[in-house]
PDB file of N, CA and C in Angstrom:
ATOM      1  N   UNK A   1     134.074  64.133  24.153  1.00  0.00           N
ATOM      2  CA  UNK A   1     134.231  64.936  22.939  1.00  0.00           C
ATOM      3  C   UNK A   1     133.892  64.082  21.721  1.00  0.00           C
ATOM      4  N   UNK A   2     132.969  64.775  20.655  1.00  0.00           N
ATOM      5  CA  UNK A   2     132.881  63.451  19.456  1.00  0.00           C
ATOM      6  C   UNK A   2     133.755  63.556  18.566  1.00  0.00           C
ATOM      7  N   UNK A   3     134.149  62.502  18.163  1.00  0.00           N
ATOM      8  CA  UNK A   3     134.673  62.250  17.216  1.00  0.00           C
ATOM      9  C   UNK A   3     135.038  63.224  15.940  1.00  0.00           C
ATOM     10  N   UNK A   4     135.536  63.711  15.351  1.00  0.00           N
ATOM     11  CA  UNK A   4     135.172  64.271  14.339  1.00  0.00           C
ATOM     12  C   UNK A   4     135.329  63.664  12.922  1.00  0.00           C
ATOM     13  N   UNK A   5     134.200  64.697  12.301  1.00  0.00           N
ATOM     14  CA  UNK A   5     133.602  63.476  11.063  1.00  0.00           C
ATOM     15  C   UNK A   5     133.843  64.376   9.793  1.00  0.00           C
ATOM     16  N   UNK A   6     134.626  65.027   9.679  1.00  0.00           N
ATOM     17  CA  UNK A   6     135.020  66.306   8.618  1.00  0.00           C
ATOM     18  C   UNK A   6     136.520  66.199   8.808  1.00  0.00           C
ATOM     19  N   UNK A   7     137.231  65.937   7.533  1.00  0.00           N
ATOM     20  CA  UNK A   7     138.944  65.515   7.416  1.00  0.00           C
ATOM     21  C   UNK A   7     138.880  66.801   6.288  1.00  0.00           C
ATOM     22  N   UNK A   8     139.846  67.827   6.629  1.00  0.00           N
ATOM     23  CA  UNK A   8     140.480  68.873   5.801  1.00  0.00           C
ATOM     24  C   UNK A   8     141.328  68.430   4.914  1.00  0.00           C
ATOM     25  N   UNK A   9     141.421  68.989   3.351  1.00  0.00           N
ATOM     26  CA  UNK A   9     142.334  68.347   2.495  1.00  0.00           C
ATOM     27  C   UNK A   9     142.725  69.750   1.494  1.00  0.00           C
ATOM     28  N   UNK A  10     144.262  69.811   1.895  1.00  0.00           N
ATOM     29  CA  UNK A  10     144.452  71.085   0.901  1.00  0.00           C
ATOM     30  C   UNK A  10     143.789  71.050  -0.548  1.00  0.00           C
ATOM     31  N   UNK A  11     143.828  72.355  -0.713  1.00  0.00           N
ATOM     32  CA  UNK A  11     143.196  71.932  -2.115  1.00  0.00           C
ATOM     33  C   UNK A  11     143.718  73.461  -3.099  1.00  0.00           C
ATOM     34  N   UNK A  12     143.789  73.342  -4.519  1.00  0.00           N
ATOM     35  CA  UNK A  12     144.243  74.360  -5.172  1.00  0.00           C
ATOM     36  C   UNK A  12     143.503  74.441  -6.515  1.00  0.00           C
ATOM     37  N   UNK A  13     143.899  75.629  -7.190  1.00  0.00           N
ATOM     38  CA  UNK A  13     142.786  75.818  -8.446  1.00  0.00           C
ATOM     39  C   UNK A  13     144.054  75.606  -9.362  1.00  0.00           C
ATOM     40  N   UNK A  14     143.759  75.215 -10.862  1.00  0.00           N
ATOM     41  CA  UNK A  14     144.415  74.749 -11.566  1.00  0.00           C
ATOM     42  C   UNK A  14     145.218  76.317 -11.818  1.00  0.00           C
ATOM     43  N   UNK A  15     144.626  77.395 -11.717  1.00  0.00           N
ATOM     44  CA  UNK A  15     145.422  78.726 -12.173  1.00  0.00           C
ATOM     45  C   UNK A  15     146.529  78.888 -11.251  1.00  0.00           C
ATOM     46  N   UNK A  16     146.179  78.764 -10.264  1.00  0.00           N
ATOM     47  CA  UNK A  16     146.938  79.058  -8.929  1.00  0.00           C
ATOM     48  C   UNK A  16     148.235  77.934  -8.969  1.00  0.00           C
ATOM     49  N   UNK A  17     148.234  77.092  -9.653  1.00  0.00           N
ATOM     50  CA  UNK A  17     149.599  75.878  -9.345  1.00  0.00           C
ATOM     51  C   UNK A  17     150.899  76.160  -9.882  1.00  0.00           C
ATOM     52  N   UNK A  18     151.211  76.761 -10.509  1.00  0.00           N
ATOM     53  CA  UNK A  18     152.494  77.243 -10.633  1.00  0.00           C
ATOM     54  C   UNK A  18     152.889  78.404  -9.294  1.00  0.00           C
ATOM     55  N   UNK A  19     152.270  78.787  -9.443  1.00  0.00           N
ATOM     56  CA  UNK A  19     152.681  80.126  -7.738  1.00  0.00           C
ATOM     57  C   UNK A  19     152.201  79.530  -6.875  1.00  0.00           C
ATOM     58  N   UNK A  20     151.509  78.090  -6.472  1.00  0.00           N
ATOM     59  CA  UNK A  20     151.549  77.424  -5.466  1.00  0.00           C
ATOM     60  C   UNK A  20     152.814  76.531  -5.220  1.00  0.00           C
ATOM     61  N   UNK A  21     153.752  76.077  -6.292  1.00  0.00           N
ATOM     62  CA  UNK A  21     154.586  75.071  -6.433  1.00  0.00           C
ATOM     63  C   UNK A  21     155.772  76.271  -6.048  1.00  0.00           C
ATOM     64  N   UNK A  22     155.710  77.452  -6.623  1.00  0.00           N
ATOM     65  CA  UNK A  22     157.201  78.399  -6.346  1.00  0.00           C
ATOM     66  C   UNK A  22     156.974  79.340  -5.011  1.00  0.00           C
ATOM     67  N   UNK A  23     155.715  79.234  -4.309  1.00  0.00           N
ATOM     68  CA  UNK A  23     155.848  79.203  -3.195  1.00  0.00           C
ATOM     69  C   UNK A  23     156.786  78.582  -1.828  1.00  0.00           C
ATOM     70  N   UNK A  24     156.076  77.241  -2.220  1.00  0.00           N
ATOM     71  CA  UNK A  24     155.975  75.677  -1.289  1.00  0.00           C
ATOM     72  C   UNK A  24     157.543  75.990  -0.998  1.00  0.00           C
ATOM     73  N   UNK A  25     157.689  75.642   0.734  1.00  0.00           N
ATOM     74  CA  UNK A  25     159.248  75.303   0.738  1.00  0.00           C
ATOM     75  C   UNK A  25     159.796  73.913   0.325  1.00  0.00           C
ATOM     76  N   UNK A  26     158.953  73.147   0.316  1.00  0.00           N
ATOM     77  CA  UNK A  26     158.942  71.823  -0.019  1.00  0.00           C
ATOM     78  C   UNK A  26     158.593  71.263  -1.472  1.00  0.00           C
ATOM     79  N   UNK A  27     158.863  72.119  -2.393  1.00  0.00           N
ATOM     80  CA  UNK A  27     158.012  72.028  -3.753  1.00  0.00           C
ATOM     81  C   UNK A  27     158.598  70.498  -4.097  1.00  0.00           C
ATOM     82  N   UNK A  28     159.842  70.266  -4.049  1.00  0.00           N
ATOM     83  CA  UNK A  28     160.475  68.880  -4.492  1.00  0.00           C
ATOM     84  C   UNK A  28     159.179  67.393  -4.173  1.00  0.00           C
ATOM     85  N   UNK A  29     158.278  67.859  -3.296  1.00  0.00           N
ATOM     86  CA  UNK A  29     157.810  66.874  -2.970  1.00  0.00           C
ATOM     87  C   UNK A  29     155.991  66.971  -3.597  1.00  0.00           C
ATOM     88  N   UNK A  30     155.806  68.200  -4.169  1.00  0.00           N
ATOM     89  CA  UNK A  30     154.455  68.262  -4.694  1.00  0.00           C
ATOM     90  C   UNK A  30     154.472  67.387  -6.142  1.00  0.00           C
ATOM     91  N   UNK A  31     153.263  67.173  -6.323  1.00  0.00           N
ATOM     92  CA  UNK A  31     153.349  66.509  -8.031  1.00  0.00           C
ATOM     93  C   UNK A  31     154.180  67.314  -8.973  1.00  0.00           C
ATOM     94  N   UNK A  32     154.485  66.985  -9.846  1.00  0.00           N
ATOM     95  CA  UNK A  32     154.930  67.644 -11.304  1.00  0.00           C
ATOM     96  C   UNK A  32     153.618  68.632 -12.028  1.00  0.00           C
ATOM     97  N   UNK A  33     152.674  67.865 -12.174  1.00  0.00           N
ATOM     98  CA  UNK A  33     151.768  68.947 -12.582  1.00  0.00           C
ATOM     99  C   UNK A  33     150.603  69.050 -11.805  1.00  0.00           C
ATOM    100  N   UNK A  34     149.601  70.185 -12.105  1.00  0.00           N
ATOM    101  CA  UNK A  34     148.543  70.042 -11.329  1.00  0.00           C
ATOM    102  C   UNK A  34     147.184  68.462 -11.687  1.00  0.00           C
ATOM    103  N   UNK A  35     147.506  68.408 -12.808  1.00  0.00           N
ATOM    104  CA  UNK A  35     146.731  67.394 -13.337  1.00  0.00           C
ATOM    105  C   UNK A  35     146.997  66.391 -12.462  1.00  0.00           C
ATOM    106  N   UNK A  36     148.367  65.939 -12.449  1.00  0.00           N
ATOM    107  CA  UNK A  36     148.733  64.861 -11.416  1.00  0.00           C
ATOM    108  C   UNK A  36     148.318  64.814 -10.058  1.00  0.00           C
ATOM    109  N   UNK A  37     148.498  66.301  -9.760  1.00  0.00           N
ATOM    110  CA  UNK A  37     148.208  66.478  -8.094  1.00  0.00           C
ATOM    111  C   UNK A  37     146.447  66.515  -8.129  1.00  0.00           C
ATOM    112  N   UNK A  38     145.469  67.018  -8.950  1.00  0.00           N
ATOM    113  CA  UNK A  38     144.427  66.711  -8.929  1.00  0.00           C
ATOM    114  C   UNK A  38     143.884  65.305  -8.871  1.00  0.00           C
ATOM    115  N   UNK A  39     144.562  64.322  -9.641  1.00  0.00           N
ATOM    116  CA  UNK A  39     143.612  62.815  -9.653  1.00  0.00           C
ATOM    117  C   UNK A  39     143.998  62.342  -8.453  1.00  0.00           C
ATOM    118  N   UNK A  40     145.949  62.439  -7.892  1.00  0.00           N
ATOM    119  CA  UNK A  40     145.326  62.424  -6.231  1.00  0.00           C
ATOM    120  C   UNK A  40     144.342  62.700  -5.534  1.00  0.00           C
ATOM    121  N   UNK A  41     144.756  64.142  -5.411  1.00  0.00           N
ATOM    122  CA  UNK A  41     143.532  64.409  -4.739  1.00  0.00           C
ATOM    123  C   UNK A  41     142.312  64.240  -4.286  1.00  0.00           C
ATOM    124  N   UNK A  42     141.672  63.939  -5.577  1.00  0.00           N
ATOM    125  CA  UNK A  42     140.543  63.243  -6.440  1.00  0.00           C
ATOM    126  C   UNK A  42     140.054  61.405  -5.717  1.00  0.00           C
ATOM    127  N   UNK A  43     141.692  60.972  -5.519  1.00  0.00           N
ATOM    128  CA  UNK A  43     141.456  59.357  -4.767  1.00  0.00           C
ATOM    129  C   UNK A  43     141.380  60.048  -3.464  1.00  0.00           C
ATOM    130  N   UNK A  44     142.184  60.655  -3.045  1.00  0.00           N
ATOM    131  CA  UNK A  44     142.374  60.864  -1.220  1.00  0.00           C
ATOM    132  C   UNK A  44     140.587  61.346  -1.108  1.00  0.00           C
ATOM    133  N   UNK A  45     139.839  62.290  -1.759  1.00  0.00           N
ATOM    134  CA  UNK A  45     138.192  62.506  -1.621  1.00  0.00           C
ATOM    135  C   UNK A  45     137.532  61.177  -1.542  1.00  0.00           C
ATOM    136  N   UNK A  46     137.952  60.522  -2.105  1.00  0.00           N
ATOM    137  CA  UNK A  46     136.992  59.263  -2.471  1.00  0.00           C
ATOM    138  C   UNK A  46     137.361  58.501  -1.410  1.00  0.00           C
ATOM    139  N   UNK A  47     138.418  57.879  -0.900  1.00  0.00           N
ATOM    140  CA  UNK A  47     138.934  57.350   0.103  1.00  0.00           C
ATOM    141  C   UNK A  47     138.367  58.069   1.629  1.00  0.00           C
ATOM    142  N   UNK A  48     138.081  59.279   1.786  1.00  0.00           N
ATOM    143  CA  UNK A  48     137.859  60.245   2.855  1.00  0.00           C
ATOM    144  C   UNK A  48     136.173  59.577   3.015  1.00  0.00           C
ATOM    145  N   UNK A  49     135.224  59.763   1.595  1.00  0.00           N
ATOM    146  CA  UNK A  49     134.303  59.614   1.884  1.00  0.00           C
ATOM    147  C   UNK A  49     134.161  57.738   2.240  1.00  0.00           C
ATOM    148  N   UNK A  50     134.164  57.395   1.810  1.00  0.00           N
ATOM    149  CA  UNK A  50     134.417  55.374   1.529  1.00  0.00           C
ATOM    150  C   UNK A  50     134.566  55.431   3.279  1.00  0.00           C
ATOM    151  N   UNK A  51     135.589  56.055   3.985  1.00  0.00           N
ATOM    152  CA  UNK A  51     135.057  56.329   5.274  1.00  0.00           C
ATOM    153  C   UNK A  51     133.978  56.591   6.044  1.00  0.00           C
ATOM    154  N   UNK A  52     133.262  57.064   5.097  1.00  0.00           N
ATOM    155  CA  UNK A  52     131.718  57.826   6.219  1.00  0.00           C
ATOM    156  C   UNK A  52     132.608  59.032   6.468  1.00  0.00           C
ATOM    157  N   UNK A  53     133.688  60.015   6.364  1.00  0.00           N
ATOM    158  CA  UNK A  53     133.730  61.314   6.992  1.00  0.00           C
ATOM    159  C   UNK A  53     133.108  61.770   5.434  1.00  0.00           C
ATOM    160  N   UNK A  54     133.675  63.308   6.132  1.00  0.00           N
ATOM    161  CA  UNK A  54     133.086  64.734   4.889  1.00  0.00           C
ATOM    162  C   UNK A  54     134.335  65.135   5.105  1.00  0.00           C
ATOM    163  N   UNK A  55     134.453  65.508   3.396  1.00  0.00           N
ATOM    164  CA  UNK A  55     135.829  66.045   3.154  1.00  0.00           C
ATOM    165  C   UNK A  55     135.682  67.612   2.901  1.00  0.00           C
ATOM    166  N   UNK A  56     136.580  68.476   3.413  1.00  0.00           N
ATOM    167  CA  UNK A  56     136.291  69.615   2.985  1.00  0.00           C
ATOM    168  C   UNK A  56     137.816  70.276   2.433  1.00  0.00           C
ATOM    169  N   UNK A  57     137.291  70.857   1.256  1.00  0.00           N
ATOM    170  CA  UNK A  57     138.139  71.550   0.681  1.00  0.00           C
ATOM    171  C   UNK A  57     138.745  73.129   1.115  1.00  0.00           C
ATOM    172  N   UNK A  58     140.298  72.658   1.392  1.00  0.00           N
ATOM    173  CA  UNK A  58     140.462  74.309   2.347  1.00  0.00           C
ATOM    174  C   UNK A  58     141.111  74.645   1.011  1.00  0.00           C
ATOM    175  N   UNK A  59     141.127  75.923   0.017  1.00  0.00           N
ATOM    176  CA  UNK A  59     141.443  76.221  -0.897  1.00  0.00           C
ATOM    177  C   UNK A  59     142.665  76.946  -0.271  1.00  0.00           C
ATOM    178  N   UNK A  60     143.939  76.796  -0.980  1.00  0.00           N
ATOM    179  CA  UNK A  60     145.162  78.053  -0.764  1.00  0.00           C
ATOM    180  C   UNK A  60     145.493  78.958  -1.679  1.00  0.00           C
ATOM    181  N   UNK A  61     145.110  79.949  -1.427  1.00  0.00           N
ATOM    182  CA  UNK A  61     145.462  81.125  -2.228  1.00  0.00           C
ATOM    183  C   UNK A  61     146.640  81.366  -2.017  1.00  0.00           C
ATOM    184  N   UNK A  62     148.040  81.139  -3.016  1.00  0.00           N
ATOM    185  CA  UNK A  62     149.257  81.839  -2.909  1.00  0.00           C
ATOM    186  C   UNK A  62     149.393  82.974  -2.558  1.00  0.00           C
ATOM    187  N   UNK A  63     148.573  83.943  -2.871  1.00  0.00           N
ATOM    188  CA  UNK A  63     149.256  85.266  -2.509  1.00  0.00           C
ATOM    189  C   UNK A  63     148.875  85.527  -0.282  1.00  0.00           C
ATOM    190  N   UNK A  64     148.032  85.074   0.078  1.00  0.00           N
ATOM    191  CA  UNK A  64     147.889  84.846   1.454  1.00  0.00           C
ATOM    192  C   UNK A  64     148.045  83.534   2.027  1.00  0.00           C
ATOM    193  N   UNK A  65     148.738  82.623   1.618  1.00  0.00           N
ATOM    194  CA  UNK A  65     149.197  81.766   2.354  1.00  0.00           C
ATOM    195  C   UNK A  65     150.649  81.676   3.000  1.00  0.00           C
ATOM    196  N   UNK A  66     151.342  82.421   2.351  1.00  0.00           N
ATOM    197  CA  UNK A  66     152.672  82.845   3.015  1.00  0.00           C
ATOM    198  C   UNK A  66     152.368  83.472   4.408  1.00  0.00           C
ATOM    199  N   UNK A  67     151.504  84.519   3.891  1.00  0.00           N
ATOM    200  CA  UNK A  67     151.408  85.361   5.273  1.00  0.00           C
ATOM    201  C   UNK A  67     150.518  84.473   6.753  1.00  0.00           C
ATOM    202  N   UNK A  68     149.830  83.847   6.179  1.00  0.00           N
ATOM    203  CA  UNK A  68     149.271  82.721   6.965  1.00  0.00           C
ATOM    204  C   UNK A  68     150.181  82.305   7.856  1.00  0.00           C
ATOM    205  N   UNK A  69     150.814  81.420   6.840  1.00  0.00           N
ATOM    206  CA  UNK A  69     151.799  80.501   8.032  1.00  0.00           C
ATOM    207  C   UNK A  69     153.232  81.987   8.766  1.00  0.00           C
ATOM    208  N   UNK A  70     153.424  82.613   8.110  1.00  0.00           N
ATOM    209  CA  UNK A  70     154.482  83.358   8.847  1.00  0.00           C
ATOM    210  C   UNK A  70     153.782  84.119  10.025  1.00  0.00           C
ATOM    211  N   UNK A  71     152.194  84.397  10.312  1.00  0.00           N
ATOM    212  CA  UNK A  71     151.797  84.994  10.796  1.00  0.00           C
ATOM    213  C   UNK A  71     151.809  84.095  12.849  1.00  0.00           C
ATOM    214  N   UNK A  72     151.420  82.875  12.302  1.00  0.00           N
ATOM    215  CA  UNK A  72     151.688  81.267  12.919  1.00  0.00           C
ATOM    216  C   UNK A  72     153.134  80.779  13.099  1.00  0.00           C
ATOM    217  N   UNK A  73     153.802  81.377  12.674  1.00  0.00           N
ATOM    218  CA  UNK A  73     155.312  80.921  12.813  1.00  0.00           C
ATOM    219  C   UNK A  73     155.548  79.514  12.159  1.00  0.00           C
ATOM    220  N   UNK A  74     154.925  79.356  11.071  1.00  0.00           N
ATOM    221  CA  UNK A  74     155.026  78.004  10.498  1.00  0.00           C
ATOM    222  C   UNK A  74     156.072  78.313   9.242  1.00  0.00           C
ATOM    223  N   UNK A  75     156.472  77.143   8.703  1.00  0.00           N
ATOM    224  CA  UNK A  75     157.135  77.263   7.415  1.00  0.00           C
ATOM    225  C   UNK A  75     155.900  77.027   6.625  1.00  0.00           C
ATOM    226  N   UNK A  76     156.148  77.207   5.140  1.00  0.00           N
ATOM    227  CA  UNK A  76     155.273  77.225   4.544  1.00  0.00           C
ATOM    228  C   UNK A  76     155.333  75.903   3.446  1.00  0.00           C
ATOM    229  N   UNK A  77     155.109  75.141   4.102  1.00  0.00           N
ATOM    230  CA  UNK A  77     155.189  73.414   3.567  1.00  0.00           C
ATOM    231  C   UNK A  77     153.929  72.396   4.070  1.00  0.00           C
ATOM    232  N   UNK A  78     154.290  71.220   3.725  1.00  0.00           N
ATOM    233  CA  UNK A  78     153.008  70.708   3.813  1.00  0.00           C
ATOM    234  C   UNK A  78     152.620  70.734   5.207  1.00  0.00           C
ATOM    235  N   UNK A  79     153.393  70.872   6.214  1.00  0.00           N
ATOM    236  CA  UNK A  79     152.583  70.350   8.163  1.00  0.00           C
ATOM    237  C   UNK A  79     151.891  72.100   7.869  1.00  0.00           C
ATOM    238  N   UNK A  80     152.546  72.648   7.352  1.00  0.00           N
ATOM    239  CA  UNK A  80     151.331  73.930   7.367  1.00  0.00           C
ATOM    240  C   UNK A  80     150.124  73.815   6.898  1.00  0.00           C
ATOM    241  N   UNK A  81     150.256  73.629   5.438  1.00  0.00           N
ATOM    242  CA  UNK A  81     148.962  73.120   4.675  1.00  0.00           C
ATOM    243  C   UNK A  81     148.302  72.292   5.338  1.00  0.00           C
ATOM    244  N   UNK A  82     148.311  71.144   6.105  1.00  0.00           N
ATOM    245  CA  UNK A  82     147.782  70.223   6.913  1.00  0.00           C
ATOM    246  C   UNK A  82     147.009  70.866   7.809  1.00  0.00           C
ATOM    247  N   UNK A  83     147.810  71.821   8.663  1.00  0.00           N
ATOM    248  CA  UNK A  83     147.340  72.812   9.293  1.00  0.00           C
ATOM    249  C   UNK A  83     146.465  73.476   9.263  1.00  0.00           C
ATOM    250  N   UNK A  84     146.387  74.275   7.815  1.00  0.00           N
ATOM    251  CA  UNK A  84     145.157  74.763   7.348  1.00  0.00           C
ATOM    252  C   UNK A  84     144.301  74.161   7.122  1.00  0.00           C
ATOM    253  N   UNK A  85     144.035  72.898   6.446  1.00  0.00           N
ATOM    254  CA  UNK A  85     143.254  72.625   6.066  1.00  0.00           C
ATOM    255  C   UNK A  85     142.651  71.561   7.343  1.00  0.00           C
ATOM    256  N   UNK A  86     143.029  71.286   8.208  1.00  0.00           N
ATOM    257  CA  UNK A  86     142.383  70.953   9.408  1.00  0.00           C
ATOM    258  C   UNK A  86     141.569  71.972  10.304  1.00  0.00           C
ATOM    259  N   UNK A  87     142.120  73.586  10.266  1.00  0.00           N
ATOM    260  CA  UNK A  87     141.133  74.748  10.705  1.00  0.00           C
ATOM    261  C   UNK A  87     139.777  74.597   9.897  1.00  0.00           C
ATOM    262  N   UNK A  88     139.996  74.322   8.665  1.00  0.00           N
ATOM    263  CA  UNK A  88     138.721  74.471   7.559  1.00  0.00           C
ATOM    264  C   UNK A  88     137.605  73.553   7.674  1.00  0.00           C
ATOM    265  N   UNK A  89     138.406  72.065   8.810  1.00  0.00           N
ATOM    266  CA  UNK A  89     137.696  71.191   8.595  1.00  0.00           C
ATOM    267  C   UNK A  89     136.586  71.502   9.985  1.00  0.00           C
ATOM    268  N   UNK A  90     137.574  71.855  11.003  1.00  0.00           N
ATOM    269  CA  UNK A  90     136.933  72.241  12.230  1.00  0.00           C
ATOM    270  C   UNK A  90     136.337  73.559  12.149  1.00  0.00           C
ATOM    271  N   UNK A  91     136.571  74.730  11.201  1.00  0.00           N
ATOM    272  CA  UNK A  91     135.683  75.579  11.216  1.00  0.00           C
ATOM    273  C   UNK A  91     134.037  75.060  10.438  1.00  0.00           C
ATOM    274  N   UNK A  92     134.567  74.029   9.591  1.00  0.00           N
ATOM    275  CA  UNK A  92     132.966  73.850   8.515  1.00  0.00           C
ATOM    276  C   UNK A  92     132.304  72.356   9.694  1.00  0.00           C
ATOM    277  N   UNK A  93     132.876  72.135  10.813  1.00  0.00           N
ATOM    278  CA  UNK A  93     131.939  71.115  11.956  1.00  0.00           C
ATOM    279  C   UNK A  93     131.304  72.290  12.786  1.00  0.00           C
ATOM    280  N   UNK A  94     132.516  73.458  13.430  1.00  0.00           N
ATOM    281  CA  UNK A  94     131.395  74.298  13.928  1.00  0.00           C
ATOM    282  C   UNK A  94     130.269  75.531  13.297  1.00  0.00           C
ATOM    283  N   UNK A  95     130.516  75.177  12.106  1.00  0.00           N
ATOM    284  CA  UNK A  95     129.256  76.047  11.525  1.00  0.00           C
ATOM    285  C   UNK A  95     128.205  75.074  11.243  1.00  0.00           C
ATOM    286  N   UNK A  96     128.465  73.863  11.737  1.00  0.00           N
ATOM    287  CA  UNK A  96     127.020  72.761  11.554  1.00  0.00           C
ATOM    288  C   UNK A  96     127.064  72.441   9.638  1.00  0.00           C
ATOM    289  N   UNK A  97     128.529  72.499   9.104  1.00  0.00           N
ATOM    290  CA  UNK A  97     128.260  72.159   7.676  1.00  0.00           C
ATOM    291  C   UNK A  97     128.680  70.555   7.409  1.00  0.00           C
ATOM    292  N   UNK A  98     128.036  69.920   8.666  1.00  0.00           N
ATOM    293  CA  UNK A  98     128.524  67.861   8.335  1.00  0.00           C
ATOM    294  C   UNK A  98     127.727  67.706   7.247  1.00  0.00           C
TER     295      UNK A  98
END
């Protein structure tokens, strides 16, 4: 099996971060603002690529990400988000998007 060369990384739009944060069951542990949680972000991309992988952005829409993970029997915290955004990574290897 190869390797895989595409690492999923949640990702959110600056509109969406307040109803992403009063979502989260875990909000205590997201940044304070989105600005903050963006320049993360921003290193974890750069760090992903500095690897040789491809990073792909799984976007979460608050209003269907609840239903996501409840649909999965997940809570709706970060091993979910992880979750997702590892489908995104393995759906954009099998559409041939390395």
């Amino acid at each position: 099996m190869p390797s895989l060369k595409t690492v999923g990384i949640a990702w959110y739009r600056r509109e969406d971060w307040e109803k992403i944060v009063e979502i989260m069951e875990d909000r205590a542990n997201l940044p304070r603002s989105f600005s903050l949680w963006l320049k993360g972000a921003q290193q974890a991309l750069q760090q992903i690529e500095r690897q040789g992988l491809v990073a792909v952005k799984a976007h979460i829409d608050p209003q269907s990400f609840p239903t996501w993970c409840r649909d999965r029997g997940l809570n709706v915290n970060a091993a979910a988000r992880l979750q997702y955004a590892n489908l995104a990574a393995r759906d954009h290897e099998i559409e041939g998007g390395h």
